[in-house]
Protein backbone atom coordinates (compact mmCIF):
# COMPACT_ATOMS: atom_id res chain seq x y z
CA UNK A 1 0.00 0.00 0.00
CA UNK A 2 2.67 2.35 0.65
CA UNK A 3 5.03 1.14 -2.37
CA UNK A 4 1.41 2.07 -4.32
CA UNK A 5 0.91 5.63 -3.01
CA UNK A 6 3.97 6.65 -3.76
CA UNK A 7 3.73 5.35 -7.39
CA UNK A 8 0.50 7.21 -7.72
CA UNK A 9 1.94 10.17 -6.41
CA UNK A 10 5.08 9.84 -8.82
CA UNK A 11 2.71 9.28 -11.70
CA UNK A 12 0.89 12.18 -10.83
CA UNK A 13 4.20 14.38 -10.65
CA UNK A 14 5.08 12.90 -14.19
CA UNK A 15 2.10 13.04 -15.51
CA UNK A 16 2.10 17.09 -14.66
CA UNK A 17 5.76 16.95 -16.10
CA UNK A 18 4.54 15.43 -19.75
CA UNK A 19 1.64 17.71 -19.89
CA UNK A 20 3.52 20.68 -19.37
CA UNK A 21 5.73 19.66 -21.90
CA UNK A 22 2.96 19.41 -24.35
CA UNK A 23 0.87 22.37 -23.47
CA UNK A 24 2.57 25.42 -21.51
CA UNK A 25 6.25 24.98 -23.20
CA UNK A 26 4.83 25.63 -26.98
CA UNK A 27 3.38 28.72 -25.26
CA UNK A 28 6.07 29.64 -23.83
CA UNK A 29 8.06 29.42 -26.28
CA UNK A 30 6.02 31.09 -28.82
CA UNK A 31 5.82 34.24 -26.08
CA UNK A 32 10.01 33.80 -25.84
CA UNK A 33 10.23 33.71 -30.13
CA UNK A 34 8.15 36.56 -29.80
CA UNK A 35 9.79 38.78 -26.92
CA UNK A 36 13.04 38.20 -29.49
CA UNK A 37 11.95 39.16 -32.42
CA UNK A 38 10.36 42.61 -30.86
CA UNK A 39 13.84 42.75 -29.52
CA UNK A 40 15.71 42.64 -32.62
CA UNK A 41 13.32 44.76 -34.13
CA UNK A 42 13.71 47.38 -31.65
CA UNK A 43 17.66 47.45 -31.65
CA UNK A 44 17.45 47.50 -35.42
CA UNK A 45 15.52 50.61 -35.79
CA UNK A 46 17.47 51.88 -33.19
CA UNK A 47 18.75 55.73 -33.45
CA UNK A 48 21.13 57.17 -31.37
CA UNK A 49 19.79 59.17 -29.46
CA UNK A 50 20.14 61.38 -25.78
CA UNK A 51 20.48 59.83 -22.31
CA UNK A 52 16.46 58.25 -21.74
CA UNK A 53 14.57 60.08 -19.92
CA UNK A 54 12.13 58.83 -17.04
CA UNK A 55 9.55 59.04 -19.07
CA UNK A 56 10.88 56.20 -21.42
CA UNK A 57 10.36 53.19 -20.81
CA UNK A 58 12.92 50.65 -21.68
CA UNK A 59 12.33 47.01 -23.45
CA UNK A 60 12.10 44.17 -21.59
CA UNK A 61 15.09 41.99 -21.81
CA UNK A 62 15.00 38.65 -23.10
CA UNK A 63 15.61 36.28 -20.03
CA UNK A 64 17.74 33.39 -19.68
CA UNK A 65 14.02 31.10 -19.07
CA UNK A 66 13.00 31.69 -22.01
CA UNK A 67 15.94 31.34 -23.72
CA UNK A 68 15.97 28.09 -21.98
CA UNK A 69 12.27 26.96 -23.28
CA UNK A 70 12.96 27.98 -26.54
CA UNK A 71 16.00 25.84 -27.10
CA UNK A 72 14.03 23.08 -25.48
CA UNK A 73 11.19 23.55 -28.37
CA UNK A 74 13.19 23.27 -31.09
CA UNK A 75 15.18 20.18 -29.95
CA UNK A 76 11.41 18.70 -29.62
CA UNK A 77 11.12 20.17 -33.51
CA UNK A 78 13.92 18.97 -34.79
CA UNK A 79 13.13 15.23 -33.07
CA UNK A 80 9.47 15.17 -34.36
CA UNK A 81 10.88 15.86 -38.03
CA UNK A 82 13.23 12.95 -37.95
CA UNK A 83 10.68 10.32 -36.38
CA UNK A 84 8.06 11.49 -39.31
CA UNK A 85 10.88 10.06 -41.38
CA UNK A 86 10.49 6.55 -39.83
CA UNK A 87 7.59 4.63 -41.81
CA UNK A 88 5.41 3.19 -39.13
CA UNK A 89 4.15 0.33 -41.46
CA UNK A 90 7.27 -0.58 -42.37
CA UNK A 91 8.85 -0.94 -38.61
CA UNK A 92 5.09 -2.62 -37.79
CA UNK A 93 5.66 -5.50 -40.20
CA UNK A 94 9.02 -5.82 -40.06
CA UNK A 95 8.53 -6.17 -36.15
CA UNK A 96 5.58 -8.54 -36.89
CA UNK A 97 7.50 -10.73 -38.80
CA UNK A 98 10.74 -11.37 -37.19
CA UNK A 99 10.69 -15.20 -35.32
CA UNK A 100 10.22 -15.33 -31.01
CA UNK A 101 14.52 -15.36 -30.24
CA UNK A 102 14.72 -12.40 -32.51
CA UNK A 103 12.17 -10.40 -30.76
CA UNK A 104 13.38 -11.87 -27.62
CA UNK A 105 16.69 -10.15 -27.97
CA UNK A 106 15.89 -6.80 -29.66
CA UNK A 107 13.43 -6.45 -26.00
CA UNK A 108 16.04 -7.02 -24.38
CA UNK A 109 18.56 -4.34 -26.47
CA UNK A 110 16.13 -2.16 -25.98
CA UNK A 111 15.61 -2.03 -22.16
CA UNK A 112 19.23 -1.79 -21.70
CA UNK A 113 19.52 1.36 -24.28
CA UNK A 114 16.69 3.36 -22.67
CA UNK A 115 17.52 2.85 -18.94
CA UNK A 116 21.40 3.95 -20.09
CA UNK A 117 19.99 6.78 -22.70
CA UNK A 118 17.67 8.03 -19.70
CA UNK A 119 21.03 8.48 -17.45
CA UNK A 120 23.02 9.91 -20.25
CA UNK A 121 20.39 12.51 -21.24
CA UNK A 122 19.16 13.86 -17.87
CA UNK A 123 23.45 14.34 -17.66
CA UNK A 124 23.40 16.14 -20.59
CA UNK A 125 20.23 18.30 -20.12
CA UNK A 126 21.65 18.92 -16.35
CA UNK A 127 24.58 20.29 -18.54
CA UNK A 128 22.72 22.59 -20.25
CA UNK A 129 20.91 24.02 -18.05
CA UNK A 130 23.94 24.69 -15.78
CA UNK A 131 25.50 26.55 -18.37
CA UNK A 132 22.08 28.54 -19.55
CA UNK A 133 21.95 29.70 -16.54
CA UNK A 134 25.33 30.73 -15.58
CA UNK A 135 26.00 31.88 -19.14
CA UNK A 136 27.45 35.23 -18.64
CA UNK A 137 30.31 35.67 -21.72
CA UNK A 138 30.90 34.08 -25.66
CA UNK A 139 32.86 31.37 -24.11
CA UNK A 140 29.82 30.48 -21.48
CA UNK A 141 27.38 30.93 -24.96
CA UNK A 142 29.50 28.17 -26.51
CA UNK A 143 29.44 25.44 -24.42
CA UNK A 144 25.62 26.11 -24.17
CA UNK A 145 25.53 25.93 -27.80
CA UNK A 146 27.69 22.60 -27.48
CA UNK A 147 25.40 21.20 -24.87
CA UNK A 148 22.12 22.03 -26.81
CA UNK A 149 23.56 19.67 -29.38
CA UNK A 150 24.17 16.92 -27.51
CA UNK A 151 20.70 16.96 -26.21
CA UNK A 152 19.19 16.79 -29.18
CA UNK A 153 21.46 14.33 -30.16
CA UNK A 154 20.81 11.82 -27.58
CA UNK A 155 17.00 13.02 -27.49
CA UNK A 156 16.78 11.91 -31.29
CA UNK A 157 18.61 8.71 -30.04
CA UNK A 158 16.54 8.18 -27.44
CA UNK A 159 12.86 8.84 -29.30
CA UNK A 160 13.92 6.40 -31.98
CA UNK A 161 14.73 4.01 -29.58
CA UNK A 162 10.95 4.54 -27.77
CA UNK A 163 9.23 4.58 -30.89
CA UNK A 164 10.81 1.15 -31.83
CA UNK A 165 9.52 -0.05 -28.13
CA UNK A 166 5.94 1.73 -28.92
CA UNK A 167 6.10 -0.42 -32.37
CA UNK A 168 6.53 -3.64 -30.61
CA UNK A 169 3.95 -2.88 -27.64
CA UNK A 170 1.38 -2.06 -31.09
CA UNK A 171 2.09 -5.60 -32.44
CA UNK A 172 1.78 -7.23 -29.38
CA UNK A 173 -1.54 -5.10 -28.26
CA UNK A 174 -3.04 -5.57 -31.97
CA UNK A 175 -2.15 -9.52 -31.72
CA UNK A 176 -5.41 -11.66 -32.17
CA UNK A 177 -4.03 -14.80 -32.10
CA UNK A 178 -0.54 -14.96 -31.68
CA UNK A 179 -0.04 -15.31 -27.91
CA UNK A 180 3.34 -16.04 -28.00
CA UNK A 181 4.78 -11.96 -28.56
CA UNK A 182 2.32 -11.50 -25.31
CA UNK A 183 3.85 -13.96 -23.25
CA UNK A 184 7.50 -12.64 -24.44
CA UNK A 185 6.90 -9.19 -23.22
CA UNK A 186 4.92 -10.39 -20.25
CA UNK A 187 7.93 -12.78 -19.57
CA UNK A 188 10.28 -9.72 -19.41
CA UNK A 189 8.91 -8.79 -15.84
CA UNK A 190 9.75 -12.08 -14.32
CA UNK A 191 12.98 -11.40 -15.41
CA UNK A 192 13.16 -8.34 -13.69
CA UNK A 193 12.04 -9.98 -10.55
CA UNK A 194 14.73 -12.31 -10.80
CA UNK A 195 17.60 -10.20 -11.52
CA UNK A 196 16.32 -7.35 -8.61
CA UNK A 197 15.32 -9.84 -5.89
CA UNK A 198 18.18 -11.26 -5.03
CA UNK A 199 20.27 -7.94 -4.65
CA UNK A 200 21.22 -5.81 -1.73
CA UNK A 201 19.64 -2.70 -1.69
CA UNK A 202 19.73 0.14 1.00
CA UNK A 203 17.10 2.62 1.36
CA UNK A 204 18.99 5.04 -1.04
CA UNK A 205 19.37 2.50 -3.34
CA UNK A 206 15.79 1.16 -3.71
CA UNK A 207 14.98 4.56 -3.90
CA UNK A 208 16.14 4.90 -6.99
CA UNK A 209 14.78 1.68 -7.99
CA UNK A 210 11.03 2.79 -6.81
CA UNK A 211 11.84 5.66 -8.93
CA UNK A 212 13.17 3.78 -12.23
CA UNK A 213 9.73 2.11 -11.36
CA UNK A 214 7.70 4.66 -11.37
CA UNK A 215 8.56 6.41 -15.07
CA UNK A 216 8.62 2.54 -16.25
CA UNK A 217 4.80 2.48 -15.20
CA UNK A 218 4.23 6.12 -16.56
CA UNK A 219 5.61 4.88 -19.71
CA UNK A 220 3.94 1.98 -20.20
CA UNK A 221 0.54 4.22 -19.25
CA UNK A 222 1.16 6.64 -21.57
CA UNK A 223 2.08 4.56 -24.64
CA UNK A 224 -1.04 2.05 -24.16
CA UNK A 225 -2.99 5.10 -24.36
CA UNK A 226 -1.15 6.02 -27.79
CA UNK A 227 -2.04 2.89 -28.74
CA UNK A 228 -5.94 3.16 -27.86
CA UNK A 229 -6.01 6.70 -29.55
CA UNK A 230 -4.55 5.16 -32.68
CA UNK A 231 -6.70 2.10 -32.82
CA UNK A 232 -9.75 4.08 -32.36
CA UNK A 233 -8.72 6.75 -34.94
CA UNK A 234 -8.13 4.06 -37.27
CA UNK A 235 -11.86 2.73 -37.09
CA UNK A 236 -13.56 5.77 -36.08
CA UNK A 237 -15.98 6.01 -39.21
CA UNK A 238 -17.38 2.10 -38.65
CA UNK A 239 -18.95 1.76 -35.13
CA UNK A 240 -18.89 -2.20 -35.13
CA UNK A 241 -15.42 -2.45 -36.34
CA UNK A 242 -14.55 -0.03 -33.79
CA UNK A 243 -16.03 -2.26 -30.91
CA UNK A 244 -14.69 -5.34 -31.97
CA UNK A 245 -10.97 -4.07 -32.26
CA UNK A 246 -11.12 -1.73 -29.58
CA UNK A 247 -12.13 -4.30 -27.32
CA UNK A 248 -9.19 -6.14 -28.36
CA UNK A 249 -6.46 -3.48 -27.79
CA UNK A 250 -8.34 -3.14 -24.31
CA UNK A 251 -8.16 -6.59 -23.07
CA UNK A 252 -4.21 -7.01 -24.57
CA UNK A 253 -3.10 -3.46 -22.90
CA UNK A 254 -5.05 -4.65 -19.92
CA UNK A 255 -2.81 -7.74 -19.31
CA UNK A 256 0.17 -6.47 -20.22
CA UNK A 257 -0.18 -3.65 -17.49
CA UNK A 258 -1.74 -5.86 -15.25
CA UNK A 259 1.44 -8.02 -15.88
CA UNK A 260 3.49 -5.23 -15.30
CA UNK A 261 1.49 -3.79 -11.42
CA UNK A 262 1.67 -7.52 -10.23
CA UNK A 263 5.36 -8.00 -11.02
CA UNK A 264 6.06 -4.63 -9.03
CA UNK A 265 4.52 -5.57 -6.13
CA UNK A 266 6.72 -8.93 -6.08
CA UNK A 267 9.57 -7.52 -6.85
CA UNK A 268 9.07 -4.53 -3.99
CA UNK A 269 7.88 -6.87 -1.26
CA UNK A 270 10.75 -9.28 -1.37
CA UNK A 271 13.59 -6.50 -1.87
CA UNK A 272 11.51 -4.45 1.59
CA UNK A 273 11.50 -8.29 3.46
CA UNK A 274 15.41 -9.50 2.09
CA UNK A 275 16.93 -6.51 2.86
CA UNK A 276 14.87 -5.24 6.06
CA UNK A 277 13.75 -1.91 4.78
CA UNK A 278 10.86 -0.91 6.68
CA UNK A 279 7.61 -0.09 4.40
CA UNK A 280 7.47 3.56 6.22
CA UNK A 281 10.69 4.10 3.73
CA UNK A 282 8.43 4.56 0.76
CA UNK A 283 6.43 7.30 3.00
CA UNK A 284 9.61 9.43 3.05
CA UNK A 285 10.55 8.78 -0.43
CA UNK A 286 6.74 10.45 -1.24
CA UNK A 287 7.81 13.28 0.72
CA UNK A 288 11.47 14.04 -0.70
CA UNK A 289 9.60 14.14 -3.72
CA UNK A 290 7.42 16.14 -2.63
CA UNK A 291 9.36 19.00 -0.99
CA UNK A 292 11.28 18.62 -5.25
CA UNK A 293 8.07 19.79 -6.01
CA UNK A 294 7.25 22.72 -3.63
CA UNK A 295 10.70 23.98 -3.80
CA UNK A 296 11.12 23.56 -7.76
CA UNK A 297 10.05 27.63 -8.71
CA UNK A 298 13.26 28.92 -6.63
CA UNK A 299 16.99 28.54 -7.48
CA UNK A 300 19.62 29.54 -5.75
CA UNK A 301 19.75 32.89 -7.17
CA UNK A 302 16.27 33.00 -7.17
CA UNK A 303 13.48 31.86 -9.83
CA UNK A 304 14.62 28.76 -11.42
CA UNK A 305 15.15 28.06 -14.98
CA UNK A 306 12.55 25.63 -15.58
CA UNK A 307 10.29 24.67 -12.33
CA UNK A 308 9.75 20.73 -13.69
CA UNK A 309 13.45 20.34 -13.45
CA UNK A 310 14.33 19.03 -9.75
CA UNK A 311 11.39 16.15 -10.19
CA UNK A 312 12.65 14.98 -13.29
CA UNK A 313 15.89 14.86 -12.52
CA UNK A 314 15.06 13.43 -8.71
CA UNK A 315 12.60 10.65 -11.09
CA UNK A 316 15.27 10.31 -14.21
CA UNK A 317 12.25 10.97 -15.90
CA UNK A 318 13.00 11.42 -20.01
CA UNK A 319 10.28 13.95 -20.51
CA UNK A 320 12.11 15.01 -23.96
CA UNK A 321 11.96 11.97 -26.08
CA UNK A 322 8.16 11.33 -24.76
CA UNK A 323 7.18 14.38 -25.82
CA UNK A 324 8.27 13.50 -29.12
CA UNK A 325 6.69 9.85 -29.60
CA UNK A 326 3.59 11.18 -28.62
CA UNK A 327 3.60 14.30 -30.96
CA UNK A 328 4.23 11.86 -33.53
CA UNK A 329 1.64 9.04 -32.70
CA UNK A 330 -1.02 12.07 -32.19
CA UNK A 331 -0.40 13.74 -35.49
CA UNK A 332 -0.65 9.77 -37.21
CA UNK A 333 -3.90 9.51 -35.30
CA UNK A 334 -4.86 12.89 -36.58
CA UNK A 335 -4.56 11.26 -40.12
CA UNK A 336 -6.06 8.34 -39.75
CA UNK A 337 -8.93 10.04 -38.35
CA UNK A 338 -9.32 12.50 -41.05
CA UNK A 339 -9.45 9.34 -43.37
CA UNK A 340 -11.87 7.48 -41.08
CA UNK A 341 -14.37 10.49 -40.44
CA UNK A 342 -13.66 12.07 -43.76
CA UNK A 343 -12.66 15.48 -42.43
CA UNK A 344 -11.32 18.39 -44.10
CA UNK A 345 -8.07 20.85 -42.92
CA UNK A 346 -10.56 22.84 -40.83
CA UNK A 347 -12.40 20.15 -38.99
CA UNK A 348 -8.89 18.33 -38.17
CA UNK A 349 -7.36 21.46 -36.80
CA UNK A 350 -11.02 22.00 -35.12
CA UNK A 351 -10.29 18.39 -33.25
CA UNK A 352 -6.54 19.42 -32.46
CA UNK A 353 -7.65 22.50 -30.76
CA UNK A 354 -9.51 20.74 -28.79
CA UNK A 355 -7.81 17.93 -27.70
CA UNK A 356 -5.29 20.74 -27.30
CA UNK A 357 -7.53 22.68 -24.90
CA UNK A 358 -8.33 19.48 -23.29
CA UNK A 359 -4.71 18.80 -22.45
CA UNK A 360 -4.35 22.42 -21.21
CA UNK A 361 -7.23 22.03 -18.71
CA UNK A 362 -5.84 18.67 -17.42
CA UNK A 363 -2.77 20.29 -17.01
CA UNK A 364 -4.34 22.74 -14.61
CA UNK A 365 -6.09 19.94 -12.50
CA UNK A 366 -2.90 17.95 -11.99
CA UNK A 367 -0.60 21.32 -10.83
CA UNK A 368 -3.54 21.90 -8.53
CA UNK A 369 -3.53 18.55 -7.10
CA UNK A 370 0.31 18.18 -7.26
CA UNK A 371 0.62 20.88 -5.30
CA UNK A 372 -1.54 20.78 -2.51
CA UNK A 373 -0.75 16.74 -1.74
CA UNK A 374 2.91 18.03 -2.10
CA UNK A 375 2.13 20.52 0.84
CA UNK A 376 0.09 18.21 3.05
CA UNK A 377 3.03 15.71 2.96
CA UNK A 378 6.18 18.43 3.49
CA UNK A 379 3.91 19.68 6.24
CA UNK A 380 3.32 15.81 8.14
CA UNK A 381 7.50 16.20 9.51
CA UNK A 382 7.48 19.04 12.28
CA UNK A 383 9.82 21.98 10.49
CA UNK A 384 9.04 21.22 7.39
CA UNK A 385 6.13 23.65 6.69
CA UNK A 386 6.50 26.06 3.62
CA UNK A 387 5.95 29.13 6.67
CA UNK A 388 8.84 27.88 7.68
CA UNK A 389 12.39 29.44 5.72
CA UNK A 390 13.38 28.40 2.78
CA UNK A 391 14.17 24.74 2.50
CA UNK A 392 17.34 23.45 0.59
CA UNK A 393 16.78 24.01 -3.43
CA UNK A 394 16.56 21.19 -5.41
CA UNK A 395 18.33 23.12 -8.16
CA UNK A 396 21.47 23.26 -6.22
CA UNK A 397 22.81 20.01 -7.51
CA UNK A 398 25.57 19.34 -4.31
CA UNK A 399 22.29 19.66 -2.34
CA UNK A 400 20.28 17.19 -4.22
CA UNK A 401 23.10 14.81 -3.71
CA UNK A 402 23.88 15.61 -0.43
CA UNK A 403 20.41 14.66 0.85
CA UNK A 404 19.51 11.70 -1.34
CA UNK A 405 21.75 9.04 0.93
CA UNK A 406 22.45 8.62 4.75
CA UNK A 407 26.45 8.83 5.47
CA UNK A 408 28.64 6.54 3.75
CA UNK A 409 26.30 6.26 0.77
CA UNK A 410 27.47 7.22 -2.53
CA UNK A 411 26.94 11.08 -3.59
CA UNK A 412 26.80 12.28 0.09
CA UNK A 413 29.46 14.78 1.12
CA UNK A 414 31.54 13.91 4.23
CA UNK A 415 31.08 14.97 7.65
CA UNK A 416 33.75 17.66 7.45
CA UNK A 417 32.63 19.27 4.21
CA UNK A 418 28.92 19.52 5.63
CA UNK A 419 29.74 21.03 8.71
CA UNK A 420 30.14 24.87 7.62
CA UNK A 421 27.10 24.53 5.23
CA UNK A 422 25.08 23.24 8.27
CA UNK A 423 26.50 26.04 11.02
CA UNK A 424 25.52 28.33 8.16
CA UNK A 425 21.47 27.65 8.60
CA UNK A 426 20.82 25.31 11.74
CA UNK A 427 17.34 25.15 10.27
CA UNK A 428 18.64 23.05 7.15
CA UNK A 429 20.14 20.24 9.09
CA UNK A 430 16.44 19.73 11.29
CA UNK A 431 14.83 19.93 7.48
CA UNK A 432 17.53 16.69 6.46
CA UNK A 433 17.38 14.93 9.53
CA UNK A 434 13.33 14.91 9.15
CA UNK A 435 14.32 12.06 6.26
CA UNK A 436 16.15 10.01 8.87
CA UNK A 437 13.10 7.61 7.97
CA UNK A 438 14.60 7.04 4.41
CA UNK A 439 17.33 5.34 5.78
CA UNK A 440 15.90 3.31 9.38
CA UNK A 441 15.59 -0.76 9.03
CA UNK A 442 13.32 -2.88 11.31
């Protein structure tokens, strides 16, 4: 039970993650492309002129935020364009047709290239945002310019990779009769189980395990949910078609995440009994999470970049390359439906707006939940309430490490390079000992 409410609330915080992804950072990002060009305008037309006087008022300057979202949008841009080069037929029957060891193995590939391509770009996108927001000369403009490429580098790498795993999760969900690709990707959980069971783990450790498992079940959510979107846009004009194979995808994404919530709860309950972590653990992880989300809007030199930033990097949640499956599986569905339903330009971008406006108002709902369940559980530890001041900034990276782990676990600082941070605000050191929880055994 407590393994589950933290997943829900981690699916919650990534679900709020995705949809601002979707709907507030084109926004954004049109406001930033728009705040430049008024700029350049402005300086262009430019005449010399007299000191200003008060009456004047200058141009706003463009920030380093939006700087920061509008990079972000075109790396999602430039990722969509190259997937739309990827014929979904072809990787569907090529997939289809490839014998049970084959698809065995690619699985397998694959699950071993996303968990590393997850690590490598949250590195990289910690990278550069660093250096977008301490970018202060040419040089400091460079190396932003050189990190903005290798996120969309691995980004690219990393969506191709998904949509190849979104491919094979279609063939197995639209599978009638073959049961044999269901029970190979239903098979790939007991695997888990066996190669996770048998481990050590301490509390910092299966934290980041009940954190690897919470964007695996977000994943799996959201690209079942492709699926269902495309399926039903693909029979959308014939109403018994669309019951018969609808009911299909339903039953097969089902199982498969039924598969997937049963072999979690194994896999948690004999790690918590082998390695005598007490199930209060999983409380504490909800509420280091939570205090990532209430203290996400301030930086240490004030408002941060990008206020999604500490829980995705706290998750290792690969909100890029998402972003771009499901812009491309929505815009296929948006095709097939104008096929199905006969639509012209105006009706489809009548149904976009709305799904858009749909998304927008969903996003709204989940912020508002986020954040008040992320202030009744920083408030449940005595000096932890947001009256209280300021806790330690998830944007300060040392920080982040330096309260993930109890002493002696990797990425905390030692006792003697804490001490002057923790005479310098007593009120810090009550605010990290409230976790002491992460780390107790029964």
């Amino acid at each position: 039970v407590r393994f589950e409410q933290f997943l829900c609330f981690g699916l919650l915080a990534c679900l709020d993650t995705f949809l601002y992804a979707v709907t507030f950072l084109p926004l954004r990002a049109l406001v930033a492309l728009w705040d430049l060009a008024r700029l350049a305008r402005l300086r262009r037309n430019e005449a010399p002129e007299p000191p200003a006087s008060p009456s004047r008022r200058r141009p706003r300057a463009f920030s380093r935020s939006q700087a920061y979202d509008l990079a972000r949008c075109v790396v999602v841009l430039v990722v969509v364009q190259i997937l739309r080069r990827v014929p979904l037929s072809r990787a569907y029957h090529w997939i289809r047709g490839q014998n049970t060891i084959k698809l065995y193995v690619i699985i397998g590939i694959m699950e071993v290239f996303d968990r590393l391509l997850c690590a490598f770009a949250q590195d990289a996108l910690d990278s550069f945002y660093l250096s977008t927001r301490t970018c202060r000369s040419r040089a400091d403009l460079k190396r932003a310019g050189m990190f903005l490429a290798l996120v969309a580098f691995v980004t690219a790498a990393h969506a191709l990779l998904l949509f190849v795993h979104l491919t094979t999760l279609n063939v197995v969900v639209n599978a009638n009769e073959d049961a044999a690709l269901f029970a190979l990707l239903v098979s790939n959980n007991f695997s888990e189980i066996k190669s996770t069971v048998f481990k050590k783990y301490t509390s910092t450790t299966l934290f980041q395990v009940s954190t690897a498992d919470v964007c695996e079940r977000f994943k799996l959510v959201l690209f079942l949910a492709l699926l269902y979107l495309l399926g039903w846009a693909q029979v959308a004009g014939d109403a018994t078609e669309a019951r018969a194979s609808l009911t299909n995808v339903r039953r097969q994404a089902l199982g498969v995440l039924g598969f997937e919530v049963v072999s979690d709860w194994i896999k948690h309950a004999f790690v918590a009994k082998f390695n005598h972590v007490d199930a209060s653990a999983y409380g504490a992880y909800a509420e280091r999470l939570a205090r990532d989300v209430v203290t996400g809007r301030r930086g240490p030199d004030g408002l941060a970049l990008d206020h999604t930033h500490a829980v995705t990097r706290r998750l290792g949640f690969a909100v890029l390359p998402l972003t771009c499956v499901a812009l491309r599986y929505v815009t296929l569905a948006l095709g097939w439906l104008r096929l199905s339903l006969e639509l012209d330009d105006l009706g489809v971008a009548a149904v976009a707006v709305a799904g858009f406006v749909v998304l927008f108002q969903g996003k709204l709902l989940t912020s508002i939940c986020l954040a008040g369940f992320s202030i009744e559980l920083t408030e449940r530890q005595p000096g932890s309430s947001l009256l209280s001041p300021k806790p330690t900034s998830p944007s300060s990276f040392a920080n982040l490490d330096e309260l993930r782990g109890r002493p002696g676990s990797p990425g905390r600082l030692d006792r003697s390079e804490r001490a002057p941070r923790l005479r310098a605000n007593s009120r810090l050191s009550s605010c990290a000992s409230s976790e002491s929880p992460v780390g107790r055994r029964s």
